[in-house]
N, C-alpha and C. Protein backbone atom coordinates (compact mmCIF):
# COMPACT_ATOMS: atom_id res chain seq x y z
N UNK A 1 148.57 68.99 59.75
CA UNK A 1 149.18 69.22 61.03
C UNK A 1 148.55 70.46 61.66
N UNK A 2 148.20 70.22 62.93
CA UNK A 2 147.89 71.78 63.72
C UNK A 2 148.65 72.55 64.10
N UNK A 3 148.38 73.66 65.36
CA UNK A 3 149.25 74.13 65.72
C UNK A 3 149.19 73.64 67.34
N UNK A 4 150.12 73.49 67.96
CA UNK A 4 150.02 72.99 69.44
C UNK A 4 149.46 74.28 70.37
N UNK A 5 149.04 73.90 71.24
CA UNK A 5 148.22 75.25 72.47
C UNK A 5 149.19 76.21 72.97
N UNK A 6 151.01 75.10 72.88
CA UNK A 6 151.48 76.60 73.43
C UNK A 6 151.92 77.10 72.30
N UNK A 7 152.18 77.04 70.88
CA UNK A 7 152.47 77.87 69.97
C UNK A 7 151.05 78.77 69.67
N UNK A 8 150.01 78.80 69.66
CA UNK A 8 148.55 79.22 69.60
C UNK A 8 148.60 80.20 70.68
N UNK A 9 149.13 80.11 71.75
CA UNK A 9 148.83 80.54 72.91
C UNK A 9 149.95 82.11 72.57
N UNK A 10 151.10 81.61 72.05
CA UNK A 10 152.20 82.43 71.81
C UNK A 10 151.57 83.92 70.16
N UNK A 11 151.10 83.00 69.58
CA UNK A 11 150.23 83.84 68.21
C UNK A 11 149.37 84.29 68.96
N UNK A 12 148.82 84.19 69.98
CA UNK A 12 147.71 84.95 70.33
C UNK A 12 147.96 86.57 71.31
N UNK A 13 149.16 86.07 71.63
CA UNK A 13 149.93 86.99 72.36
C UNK A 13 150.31 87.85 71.37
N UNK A 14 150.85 87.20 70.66
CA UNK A 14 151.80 88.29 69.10
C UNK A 14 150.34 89.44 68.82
N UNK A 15 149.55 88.51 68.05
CA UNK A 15 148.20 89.37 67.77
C UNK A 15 147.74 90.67 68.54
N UNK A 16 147.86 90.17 70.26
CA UNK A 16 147.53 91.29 70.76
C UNK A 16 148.13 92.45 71.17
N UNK A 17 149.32 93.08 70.87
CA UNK A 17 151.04 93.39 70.81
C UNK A 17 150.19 94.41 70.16
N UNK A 18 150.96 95.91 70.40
CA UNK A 18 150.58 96.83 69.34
C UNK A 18 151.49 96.96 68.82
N UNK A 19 152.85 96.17 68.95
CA UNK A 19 154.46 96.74 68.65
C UNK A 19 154.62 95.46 67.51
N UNK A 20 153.70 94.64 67.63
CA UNK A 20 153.71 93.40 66.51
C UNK A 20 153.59 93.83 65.14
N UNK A 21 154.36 93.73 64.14
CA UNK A 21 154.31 94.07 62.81
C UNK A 21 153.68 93.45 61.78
N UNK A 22 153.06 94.21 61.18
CA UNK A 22 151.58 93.42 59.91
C UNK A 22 151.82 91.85 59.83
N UNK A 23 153.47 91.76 59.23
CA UNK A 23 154.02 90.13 58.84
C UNK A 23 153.36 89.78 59.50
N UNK A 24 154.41 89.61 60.88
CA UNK A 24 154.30 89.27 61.92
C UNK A 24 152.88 88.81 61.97
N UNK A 25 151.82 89.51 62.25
CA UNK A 25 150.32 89.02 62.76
C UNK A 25 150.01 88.36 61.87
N UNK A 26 150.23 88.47 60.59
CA UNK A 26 149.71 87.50 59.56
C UNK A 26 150.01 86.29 59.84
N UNK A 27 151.46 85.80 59.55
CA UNK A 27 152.03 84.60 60.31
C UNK A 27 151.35 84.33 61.14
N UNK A 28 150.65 85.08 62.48
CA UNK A 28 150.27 84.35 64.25
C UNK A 28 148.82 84.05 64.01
N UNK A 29 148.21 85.01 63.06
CA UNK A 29 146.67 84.93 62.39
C UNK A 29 146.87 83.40 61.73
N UNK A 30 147.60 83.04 60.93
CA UNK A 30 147.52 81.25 60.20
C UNK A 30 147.78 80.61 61.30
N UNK A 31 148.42 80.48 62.55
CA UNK A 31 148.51 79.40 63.21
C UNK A 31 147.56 79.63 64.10
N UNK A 32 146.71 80.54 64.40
CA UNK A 32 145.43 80.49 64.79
C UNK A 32 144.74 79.94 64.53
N UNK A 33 144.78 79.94 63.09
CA UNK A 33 143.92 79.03 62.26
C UNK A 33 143.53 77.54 62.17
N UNK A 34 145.00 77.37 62.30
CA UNK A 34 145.19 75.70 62.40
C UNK A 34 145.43 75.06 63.54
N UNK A 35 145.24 75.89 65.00
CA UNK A 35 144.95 75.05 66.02
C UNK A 35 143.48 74.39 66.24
N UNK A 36 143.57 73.67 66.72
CA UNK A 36 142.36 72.97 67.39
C UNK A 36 141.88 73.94 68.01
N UNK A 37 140.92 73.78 68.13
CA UNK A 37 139.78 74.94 69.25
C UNK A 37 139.30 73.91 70.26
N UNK A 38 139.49 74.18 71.31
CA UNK A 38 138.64 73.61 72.57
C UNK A 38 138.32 74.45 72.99
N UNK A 39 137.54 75.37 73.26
CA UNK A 39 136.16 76.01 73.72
C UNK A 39 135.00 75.55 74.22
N UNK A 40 134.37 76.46 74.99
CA UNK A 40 133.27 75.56 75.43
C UNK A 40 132.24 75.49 73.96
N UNK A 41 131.84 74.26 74.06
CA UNK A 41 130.89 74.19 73.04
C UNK A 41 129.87 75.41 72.87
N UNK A 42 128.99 75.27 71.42
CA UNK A 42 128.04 76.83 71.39
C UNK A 42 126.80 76.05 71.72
N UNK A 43 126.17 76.42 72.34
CA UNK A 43 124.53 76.14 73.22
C UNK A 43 123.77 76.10 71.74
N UNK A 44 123.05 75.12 71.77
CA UNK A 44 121.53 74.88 70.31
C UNK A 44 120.68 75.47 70.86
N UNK A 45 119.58 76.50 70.07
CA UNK A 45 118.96 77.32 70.76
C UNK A 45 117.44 76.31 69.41
């Protein structure tokens, strides 16, 4: 199972928090993990 874009979206927010506590980022750091990435693709050089 992933994580959906708006829970990803919400860990990404936590992460950037200076008031966010170690747990805390650890927890928002794994569901980072397990979202899907849609990004722009990386250019083949």
């Amino acid at each position: 199972m992933t994580t959906s874009k708006k829970d990803a979206s919400k860990a990404g927010k936590l992460l950037g928090s200076a008031k966010t506590s170690k747990t805390v980022k650890s927890v928002a750091a794994s569901d980072l993990a397990q979202a899907k990435h849609k990004g722009k693709p990386k250019k083949k050089k």
